[in-house]
N, C-alpha and C. Protein backbone atom coordinates (compact mmCIF):
# COMPACT_ATOMS: atom_id res chain seq x y z
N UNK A 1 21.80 26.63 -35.60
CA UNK A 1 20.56 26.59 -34.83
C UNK A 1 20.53 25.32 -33.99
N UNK A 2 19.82 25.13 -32.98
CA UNK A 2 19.33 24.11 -32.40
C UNK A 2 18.41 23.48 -31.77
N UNK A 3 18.33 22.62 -31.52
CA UNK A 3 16.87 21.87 -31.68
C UNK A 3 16.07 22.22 -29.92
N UNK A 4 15.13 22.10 -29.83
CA UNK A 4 14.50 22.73 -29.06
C UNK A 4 12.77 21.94 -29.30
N UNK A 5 12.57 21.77 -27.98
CA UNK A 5 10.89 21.40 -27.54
C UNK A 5 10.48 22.23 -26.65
N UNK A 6 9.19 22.57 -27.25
CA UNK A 6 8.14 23.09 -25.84
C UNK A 6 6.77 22.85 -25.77
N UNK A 7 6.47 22.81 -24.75
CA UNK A 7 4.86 22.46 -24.67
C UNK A 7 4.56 23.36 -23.68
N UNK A 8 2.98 23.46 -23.44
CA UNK A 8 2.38 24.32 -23.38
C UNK A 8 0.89 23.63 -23.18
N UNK A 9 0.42 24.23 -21.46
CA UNK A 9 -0.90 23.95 -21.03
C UNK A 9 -1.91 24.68 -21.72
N UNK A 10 -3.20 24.84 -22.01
CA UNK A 10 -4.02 25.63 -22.61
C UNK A 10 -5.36 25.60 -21.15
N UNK A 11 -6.09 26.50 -21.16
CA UNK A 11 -7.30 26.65 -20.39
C UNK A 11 -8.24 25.58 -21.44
N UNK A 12 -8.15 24.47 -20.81
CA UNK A 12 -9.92 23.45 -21.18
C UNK A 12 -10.68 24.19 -21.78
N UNK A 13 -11.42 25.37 -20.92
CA UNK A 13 -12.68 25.85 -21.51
C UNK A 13 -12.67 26.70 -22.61
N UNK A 14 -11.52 26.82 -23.28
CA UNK A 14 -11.71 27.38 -24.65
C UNK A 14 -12.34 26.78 -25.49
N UNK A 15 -13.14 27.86 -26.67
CA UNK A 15 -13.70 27.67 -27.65
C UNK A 15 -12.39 26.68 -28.56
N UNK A 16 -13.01 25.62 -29.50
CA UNK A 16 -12.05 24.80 -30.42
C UNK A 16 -11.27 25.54 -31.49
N UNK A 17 -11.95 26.82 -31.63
CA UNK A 17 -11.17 27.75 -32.82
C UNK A 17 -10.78 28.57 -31.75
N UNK A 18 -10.62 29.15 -30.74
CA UNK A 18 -9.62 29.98 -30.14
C UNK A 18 -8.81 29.23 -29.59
N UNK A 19 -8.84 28.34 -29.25
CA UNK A 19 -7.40 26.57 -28.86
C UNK A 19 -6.55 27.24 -30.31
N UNK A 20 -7.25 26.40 -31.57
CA UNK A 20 -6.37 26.13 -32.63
C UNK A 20 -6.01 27.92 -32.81
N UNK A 21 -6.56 28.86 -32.99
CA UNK A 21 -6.04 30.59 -32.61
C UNK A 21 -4.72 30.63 -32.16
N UNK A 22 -4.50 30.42 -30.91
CA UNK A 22 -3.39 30.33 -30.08
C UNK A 22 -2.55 29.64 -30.58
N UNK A 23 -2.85 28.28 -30.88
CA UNK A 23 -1.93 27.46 -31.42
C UNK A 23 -0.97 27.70 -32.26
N UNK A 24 -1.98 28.12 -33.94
CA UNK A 24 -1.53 29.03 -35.13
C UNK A 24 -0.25 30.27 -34.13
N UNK A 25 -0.92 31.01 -33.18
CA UNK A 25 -0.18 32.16 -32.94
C UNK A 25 1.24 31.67 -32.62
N UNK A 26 1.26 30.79 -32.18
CA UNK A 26 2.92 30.15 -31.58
C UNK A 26 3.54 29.65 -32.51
N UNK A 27 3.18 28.71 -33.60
CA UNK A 27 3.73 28.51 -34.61
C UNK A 27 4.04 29.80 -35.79
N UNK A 28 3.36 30.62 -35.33
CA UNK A 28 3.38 32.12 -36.56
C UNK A 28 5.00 32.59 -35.45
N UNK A 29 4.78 32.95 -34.22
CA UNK A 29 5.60 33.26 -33.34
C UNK A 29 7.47 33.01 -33.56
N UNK A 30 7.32 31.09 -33.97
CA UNK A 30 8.81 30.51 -33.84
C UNK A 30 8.66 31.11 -35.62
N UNK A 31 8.03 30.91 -36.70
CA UNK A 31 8.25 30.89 -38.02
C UNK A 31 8.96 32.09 -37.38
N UNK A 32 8.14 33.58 -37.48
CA UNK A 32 8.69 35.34 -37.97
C UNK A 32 9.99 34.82 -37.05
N UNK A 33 10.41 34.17 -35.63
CA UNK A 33 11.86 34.64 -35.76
C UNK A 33 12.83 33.53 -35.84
N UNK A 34 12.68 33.47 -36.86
CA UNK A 34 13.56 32.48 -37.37
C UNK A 34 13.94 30.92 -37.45
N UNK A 35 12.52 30.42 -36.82
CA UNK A 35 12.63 29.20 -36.48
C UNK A 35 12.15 27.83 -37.27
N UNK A 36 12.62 26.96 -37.00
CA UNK A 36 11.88 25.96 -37.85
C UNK A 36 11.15 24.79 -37.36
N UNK A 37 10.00 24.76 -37.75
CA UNK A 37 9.16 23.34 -36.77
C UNK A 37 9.35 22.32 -37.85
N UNK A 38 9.34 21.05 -36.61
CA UNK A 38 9.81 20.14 -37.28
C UNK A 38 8.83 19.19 -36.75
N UNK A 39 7.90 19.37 -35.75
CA UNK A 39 6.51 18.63 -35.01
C UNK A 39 5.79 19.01 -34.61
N UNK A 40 4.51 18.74 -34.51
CA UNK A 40 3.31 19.51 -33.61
C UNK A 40 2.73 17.97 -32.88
N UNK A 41 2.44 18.12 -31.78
CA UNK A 41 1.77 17.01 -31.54
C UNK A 41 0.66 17.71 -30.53
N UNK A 42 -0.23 17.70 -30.68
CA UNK A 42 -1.58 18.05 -30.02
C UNK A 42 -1.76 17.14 -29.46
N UNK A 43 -2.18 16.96 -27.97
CA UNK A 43 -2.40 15.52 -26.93
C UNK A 43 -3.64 16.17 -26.69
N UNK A 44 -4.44 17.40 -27.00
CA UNK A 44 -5.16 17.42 -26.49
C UNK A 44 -5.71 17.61 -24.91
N UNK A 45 -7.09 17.61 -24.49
CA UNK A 45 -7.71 18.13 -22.66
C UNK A 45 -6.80 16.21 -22.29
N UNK A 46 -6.22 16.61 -21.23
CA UNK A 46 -5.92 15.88 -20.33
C UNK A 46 -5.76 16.14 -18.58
N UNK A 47 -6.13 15.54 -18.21
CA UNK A 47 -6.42 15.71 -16.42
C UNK A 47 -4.52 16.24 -15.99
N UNK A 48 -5.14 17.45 -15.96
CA UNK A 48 -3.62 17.52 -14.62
C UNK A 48 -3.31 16.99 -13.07
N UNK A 49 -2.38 17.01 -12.89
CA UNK A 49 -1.94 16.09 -11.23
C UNK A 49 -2.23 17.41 -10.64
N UNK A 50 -2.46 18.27 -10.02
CA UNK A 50 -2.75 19.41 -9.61
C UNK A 50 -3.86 20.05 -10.06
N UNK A 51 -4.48 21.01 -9.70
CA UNK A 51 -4.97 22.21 -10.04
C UNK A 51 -4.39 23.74 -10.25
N UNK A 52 -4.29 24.16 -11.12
CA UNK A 52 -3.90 25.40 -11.81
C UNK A 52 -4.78 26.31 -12.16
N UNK A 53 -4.88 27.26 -11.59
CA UNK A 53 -6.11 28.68 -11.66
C UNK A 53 -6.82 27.94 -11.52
N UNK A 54 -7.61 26.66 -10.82
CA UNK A 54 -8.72 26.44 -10.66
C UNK A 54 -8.98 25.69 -11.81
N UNK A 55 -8.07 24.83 -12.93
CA UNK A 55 -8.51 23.93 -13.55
C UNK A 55 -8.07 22.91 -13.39
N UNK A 56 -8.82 21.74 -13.69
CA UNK A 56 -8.29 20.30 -12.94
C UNK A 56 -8.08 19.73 -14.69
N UNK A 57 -8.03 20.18 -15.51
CA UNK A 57 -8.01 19.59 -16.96
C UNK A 57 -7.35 20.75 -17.81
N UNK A 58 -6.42 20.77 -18.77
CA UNK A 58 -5.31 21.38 -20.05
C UNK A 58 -5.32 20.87 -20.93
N UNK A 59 -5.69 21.58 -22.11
CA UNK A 59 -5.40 21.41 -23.72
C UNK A 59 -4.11 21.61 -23.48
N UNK A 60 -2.97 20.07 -24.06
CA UNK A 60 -1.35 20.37 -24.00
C UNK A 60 -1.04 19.94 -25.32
N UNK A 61 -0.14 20.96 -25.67
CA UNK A 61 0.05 20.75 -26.95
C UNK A 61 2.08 20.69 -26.91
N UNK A 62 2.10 20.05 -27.93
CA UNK A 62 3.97 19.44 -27.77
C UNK A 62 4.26 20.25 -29.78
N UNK A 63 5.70 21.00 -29.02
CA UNK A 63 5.78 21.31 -30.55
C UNK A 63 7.62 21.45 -30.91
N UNK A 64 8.05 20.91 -31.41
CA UNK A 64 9.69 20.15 -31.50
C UNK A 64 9.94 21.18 -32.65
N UNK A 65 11.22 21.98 -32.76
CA UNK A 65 12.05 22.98 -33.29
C UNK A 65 13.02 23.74 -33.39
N UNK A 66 13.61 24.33 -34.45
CA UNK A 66 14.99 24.17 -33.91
C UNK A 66 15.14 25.44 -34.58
N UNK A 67 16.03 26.71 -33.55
CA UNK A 67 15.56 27.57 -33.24
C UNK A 67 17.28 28.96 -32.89
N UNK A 68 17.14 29.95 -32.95
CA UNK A 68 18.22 30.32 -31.96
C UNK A 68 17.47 31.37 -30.53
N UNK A 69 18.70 31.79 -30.05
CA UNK A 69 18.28 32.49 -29.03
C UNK A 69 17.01 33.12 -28.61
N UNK A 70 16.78 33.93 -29.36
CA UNK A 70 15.91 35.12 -30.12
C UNK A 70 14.61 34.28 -30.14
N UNK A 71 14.68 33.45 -31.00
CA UNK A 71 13.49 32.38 -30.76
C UNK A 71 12.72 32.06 -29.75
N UNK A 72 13.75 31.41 -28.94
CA UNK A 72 13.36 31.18 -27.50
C UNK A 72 12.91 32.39 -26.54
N UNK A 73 13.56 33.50 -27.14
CA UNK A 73 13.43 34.80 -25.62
C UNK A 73 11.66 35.06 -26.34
N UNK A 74 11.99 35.14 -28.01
CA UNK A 74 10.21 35.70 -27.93
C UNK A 74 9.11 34.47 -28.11
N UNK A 75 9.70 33.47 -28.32
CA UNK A 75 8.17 32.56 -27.52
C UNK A 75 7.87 32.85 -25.97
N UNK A 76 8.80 32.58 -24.86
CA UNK A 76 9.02 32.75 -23.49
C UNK A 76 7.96 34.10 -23.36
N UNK A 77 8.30 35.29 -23.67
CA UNK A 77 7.18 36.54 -24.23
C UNK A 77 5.73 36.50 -24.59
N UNK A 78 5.82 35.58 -25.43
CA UNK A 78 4.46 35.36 -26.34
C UNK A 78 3.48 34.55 -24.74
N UNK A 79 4.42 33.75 -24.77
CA UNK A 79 3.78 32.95 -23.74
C UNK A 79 3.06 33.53 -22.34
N UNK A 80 4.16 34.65 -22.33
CA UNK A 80 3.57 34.91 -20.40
C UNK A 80 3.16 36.52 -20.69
N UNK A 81 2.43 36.49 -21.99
CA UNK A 81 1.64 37.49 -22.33
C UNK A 81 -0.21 36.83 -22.39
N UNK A 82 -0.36 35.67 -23.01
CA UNK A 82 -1.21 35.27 -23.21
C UNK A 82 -1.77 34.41 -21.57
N UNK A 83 -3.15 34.80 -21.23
CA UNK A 83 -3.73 34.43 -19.97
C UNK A 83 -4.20 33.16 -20.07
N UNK A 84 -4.44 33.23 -21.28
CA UNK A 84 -5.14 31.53 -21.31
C UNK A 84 -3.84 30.16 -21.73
N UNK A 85 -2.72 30.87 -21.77
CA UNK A 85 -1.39 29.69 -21.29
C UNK A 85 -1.24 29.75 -19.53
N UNK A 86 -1.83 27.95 -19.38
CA UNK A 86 -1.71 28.12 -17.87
C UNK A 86 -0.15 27.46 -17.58
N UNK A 87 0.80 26.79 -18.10
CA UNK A 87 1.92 26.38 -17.91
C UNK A 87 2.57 26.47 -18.85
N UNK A 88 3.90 26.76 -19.20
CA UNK A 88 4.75 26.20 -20.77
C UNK A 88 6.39 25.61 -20.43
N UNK A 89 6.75 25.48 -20.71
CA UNK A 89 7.96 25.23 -20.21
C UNK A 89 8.90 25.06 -22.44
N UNK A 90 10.32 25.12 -22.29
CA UNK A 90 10.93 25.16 -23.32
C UNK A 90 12.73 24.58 -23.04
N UNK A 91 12.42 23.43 -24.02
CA UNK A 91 13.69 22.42 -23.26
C UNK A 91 14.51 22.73 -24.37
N UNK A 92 16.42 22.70 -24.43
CA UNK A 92 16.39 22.51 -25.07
C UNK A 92 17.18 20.57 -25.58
N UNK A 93 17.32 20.02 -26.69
CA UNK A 93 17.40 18.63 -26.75
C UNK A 93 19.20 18.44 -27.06
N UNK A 94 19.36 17.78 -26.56
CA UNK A 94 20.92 17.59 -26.83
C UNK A 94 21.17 16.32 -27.11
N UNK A 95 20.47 16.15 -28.21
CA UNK A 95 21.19 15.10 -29.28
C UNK A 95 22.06 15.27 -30.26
């Protein structure tokens, strides 16, 4: 397996239990295929350099794991299924 980060913009105006909802759902997401987290770091609403759908502020959340293929194709899925992910991106780390 290998190690792998992604983060992920959230819509501001969510309710605090449909934020942490979503959240849970991505971590349920890497667990079922096969993955293993090894960080969560919640940064929390922070001002974006742009505007995106019309928001000038994102709940971004950072989450470090290490993962195979499969992993990655169905977060990438999960992700650009859900409307209220306004950006995500998924690196992987080569240390």
């Amino acid at each position: 397996m290998r190690e792998y980060e992604t983060m992920f913009i959230l819509n501001p105006d969510l309710e605090d239990d449909i934020t942490e909802e979503i959240v849970e759902n991505i971590k349920n997401t890497i667990d079922e295929s096969k993955g293993e987290i090894s960080n969560i770091d919640k940064w929390g609403t922070k001002k974006l350099a742009y505007e995106l759908d019309d928001h000038k502020a994102g709940y971004y959340t950072v989450i470090n794991f290490n993962g195979k293929g499969e992993t990655v194709d169905e977060l990438e899925r999960v992700y650009r299924l859900n409307d209220n992910i306004l950006r995500f991106i998924i690196l992987r780390d080569e240390q």
